[in-house]
Every structure is written in C-alpha cells, then in structure tokens.
C-alpha atoms as a PDB file:
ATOM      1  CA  UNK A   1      20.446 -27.312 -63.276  1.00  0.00           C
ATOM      2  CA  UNK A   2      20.588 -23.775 -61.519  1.00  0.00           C
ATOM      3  CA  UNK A   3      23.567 -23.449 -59.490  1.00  0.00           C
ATOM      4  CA  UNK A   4      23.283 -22.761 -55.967  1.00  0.00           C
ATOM      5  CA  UNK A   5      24.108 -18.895 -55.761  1.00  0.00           C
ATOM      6  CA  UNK A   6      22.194 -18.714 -58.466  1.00  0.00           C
ATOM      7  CA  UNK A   7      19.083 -20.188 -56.875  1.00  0.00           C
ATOM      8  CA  UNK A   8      20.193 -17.852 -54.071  1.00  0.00           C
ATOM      9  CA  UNK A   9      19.997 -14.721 -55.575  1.00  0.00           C
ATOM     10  CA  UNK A  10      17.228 -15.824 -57.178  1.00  0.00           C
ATOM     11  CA  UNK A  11      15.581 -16.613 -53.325  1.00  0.00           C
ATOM     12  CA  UNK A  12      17.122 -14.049 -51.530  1.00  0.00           C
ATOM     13  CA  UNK A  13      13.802 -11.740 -50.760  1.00  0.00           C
ATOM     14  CA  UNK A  14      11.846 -15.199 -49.928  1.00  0.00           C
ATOM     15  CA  UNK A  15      14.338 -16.074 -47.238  1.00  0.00           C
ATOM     16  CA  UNK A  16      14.228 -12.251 -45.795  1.00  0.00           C
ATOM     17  CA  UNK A  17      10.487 -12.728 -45.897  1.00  0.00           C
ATOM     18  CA  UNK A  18      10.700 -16.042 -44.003  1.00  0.00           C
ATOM     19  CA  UNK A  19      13.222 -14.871 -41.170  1.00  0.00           C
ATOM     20  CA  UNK A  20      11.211 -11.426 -40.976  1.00  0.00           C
ATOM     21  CA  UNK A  21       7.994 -13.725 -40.507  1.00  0.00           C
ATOM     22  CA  UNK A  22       9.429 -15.969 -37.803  1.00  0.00           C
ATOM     23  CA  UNK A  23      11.389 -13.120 -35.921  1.00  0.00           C
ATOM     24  CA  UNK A  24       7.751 -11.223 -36.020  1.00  0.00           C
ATOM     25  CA  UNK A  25       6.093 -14.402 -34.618  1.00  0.00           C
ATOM     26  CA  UNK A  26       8.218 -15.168 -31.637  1.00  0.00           C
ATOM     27  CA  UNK A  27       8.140 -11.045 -31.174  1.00  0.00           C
ATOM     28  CA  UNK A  28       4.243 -11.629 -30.916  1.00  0.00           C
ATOM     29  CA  UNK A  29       4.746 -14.373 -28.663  1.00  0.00           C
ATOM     30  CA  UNK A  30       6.605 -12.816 -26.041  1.00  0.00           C
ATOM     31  CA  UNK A  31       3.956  -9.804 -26.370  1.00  0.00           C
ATOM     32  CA  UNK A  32       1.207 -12.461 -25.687  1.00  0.00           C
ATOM     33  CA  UNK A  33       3.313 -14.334 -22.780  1.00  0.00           C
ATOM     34  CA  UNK A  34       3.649 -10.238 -21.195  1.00  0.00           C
ATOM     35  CA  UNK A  35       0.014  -9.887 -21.709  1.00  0.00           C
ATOM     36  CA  UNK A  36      -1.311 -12.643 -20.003  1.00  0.00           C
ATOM     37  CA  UNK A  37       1.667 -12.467 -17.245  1.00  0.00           C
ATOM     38  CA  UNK A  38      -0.119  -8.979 -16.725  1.00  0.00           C
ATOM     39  CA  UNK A  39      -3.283 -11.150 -16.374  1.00  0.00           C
ATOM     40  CA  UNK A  40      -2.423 -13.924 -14.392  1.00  0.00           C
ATOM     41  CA  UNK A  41      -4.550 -12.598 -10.971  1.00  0.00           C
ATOM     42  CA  UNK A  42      -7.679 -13.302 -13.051  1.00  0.00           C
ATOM     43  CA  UNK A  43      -6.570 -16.837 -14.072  1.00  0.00           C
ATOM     44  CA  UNK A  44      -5.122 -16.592 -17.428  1.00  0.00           C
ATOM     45  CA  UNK A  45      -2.555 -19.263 -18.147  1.00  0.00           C
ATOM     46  CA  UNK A  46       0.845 -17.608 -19.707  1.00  0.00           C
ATOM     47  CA  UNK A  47       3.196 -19.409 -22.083  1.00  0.00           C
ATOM     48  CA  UNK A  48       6.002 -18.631 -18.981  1.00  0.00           C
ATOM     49  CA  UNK A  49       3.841 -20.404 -16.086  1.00  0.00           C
ATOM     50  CA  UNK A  50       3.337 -23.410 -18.319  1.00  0.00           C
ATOM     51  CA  UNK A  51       6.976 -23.811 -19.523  1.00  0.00           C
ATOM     52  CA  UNK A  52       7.825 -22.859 -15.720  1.00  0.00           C
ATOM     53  CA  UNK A  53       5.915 -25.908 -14.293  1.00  0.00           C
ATOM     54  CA  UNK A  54       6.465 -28.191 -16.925  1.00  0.00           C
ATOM     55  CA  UNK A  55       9.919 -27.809 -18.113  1.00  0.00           C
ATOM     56  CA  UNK A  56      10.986 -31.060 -16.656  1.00  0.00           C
ATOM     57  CA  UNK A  57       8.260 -32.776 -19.254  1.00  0.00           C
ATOM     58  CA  UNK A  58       9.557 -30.110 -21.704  1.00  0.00           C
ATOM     59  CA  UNK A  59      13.167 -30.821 -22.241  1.00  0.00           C
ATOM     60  CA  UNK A  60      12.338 -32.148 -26.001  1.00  0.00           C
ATOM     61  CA  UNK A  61      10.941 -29.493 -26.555  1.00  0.00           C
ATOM     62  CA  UNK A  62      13.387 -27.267 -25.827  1.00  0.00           C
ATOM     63  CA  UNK A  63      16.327 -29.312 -27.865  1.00  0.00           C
ATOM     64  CA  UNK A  64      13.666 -28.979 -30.908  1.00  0.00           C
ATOM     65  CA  UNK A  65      13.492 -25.475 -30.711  1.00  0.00           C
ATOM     66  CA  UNK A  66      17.360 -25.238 -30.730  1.00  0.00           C
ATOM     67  CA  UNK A  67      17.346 -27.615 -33.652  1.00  0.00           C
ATOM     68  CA  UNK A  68      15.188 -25.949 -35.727  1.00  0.00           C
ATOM     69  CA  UNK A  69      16.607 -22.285 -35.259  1.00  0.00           C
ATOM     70  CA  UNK A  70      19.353 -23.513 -36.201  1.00  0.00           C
ATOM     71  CA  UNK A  71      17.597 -25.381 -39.265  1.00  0.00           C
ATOM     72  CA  UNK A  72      15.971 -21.572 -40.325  1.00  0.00           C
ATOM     73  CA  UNK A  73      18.769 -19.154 -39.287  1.00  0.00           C
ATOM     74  CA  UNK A  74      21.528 -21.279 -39.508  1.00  0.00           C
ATOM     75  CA  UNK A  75      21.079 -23.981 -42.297  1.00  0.00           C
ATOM     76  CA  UNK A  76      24.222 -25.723 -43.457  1.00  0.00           C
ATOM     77  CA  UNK A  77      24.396 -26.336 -47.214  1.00  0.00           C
ATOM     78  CA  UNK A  78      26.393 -29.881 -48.348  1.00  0.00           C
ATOM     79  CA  UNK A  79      27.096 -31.364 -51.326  1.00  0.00           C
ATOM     80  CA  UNK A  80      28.073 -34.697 -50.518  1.00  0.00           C
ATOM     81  CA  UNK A  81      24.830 -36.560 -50.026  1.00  0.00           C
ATOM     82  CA  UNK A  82      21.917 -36.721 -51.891  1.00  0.00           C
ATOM     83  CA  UNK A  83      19.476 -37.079 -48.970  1.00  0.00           C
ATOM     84  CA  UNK A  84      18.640 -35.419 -46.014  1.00  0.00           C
ATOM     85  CA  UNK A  85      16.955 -38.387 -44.174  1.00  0.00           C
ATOM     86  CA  UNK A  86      19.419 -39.507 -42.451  1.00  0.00           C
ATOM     87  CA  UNK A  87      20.044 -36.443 -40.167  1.00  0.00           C
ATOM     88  CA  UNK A  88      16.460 -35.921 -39.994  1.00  0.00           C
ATOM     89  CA  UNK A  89      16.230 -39.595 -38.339  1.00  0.00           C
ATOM     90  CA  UNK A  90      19.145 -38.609 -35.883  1.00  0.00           C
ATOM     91  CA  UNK A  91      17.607 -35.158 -35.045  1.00  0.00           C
ATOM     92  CA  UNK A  92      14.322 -36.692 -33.998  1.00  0.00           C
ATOM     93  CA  UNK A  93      15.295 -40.062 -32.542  1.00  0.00           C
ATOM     94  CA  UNK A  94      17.364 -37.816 -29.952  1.00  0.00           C
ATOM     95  CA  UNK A  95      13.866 -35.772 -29.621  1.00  0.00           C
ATOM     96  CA  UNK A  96      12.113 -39.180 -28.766  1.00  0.00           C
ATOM     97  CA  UNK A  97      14.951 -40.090 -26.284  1.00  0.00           C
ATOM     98  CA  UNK A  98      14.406 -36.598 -24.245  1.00  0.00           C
ATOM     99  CA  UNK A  99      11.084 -37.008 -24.386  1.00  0.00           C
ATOM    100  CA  UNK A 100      10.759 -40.602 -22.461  1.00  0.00           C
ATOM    101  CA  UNK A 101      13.631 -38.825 -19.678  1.00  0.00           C
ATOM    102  CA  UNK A 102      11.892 -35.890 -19.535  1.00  0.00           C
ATOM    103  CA  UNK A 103       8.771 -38.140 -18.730  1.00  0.00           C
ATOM    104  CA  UNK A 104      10.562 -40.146 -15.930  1.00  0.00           C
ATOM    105  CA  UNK A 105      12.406 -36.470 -14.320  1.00  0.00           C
ATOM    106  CA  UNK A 106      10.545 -35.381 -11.183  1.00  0.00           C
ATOM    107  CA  UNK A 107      12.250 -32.415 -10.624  1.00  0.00           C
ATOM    108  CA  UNK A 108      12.971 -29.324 -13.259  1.00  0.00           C
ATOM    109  CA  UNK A 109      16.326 -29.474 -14.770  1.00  0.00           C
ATOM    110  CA  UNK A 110      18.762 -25.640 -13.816  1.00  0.00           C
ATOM    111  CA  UNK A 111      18.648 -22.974 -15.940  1.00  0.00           C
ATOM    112  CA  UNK A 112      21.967 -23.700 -17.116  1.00  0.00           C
ATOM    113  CA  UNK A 113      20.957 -27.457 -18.238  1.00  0.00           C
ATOM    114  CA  UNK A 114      18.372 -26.055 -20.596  1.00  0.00           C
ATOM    115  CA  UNK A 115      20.257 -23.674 -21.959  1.00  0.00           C
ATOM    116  CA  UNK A 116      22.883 -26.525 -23.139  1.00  0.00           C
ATOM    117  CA  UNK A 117      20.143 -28.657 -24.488  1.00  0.00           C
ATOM    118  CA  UNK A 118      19.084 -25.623 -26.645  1.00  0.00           C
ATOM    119  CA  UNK A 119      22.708 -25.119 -27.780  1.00  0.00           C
ATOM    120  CA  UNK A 120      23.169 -28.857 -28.233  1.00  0.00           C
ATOM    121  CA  UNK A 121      19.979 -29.052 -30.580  1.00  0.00           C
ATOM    122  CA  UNK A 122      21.254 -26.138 -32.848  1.00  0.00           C
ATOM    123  CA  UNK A 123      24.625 -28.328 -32.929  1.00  0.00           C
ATOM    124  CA  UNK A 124      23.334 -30.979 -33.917  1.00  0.00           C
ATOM    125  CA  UNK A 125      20.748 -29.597 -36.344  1.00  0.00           C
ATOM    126  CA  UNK A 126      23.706 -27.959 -38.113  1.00  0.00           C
ATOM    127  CA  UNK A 127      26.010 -31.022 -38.328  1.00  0.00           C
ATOM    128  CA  UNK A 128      23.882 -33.983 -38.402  1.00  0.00           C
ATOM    129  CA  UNK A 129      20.695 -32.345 -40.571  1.00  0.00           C
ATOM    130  CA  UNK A 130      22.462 -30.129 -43.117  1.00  0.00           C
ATOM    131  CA  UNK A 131      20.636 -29.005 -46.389  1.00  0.00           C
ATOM    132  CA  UNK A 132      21.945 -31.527 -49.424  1.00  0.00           C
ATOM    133  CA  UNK A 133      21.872 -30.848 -52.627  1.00  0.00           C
ATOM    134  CA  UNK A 134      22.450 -32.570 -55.398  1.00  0.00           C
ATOM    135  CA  UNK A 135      25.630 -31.306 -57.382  1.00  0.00           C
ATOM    136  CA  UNK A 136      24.730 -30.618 -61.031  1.00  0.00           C
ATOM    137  CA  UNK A 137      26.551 -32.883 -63.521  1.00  0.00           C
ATOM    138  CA  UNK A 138      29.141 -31.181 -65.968  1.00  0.00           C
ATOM    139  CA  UNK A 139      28.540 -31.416 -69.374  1.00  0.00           C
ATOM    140  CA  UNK A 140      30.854 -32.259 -71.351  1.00  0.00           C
ATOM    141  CA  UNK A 141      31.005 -29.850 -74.604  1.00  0.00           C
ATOM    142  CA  UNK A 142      30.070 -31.321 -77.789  1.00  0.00           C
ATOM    143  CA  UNK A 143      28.094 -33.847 -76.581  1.00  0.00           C
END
C-alpha cells in the first residue's frame, strides 16, 4: 500500500495540471460569455442572459457548482470510511430537492440567496462527500 503523501508527491504535477485545466476552462468561459454579450444586438444567446432569465429554474445548478469546486479545489481527505457513497447520495439527493423548488419558484431568487446556495454546496461537498481512503494495514514484522 502507498501511503497517502506518498501517492501525493507522487500526483502532485497531475493535480497542478487538473486545477490549471479547470481554472483555464472557466477563464475561456467568461471570454465566450464577454464575446457573445458583445454580440447580443445580432441575437446571440450569452451564458449571462440564460443564467439571468433562468436562475429561478437554476438554483441546482448553482449548489452543484459550489459542490463540486469544492470537490476539485477543496477535497477533504478521511480515513474513517471505506466508501464514498454515502456523501455522494446526500450531495445529490439535496441537488434533486432544489431542482423540484426551483421548478415550482416563479420569481428569481436575490443575489444574496444564490450566493449562499453556492457556499452551502461547497459546505456540504466538503463535509458530507469527503475523499476516503482506505488506511493501509500494519504489518506486523516477522510475519
């Protein structure tokens, strides 16, 4: 069994390649979302107009992408379980419930409402839906 700063080091320039590869990919998309803000006279639909008029259908969404930020940037390393299902059931049975009140909402939710359901989703991505592992056995010497 390789122990877990170990398997670390070993990983270190595959999780720099990750975060540079997600950081570059939201970086595009807001280049995009200026883009086609730039070209919204000749009928070019942005990512902002369509989170703007549909962010009261959208609230899962957003708690997702706070939960799995959090997952990538943020990811919480425990011991004490062997599985990782159980958070992973939690995480996305609170997506399901936001998504059938976000269906039923009429009006948008404030600025300061989405903004806590992103926070709450990296909360809860971090507590519930931590990263087991397994902890390697000791051997015992001479055996």
């Amino acid at each position: 069994m390789i122990s877990t700063k170990r398997y670390l080091k070993r990983h270190l320039s595959d999780i720099r390649t990750v975060r540079i590869i997600v950081a570059s990919l939201l970086g595009l998309m807001v280049v995009a979302d200026i883009v086609l803000v730039a070209l919204a006279d000749k009928d070019f639909p942005s990512f902002s107009y369509v989170v703007r008029d549909y962010r009261h259908k959208m609230i899962w969404f957003t708690f997702l992408f706070g939960g799995l930020v959090s997952k990538i940037f943020y990811n919480r390393i425990a011991t004490e379980k062997e599985s990782e299902v159980t958070g992973l059931i939690a995480f996305f049975s609170m997506v399901l419930l936001l998504f059938v009140i976000g269906r039923q909402l009429e009006s948008p939710p404030t600025l300061l409402l989405q903004v806590l359901l992103l926070v709450c989703g990296g909360i809860l991505a971090y507590r519930a839906w931590p990263q087991y592992q397994i902890r390697p056995r000791k051997i015992r010497e001479g055996k």
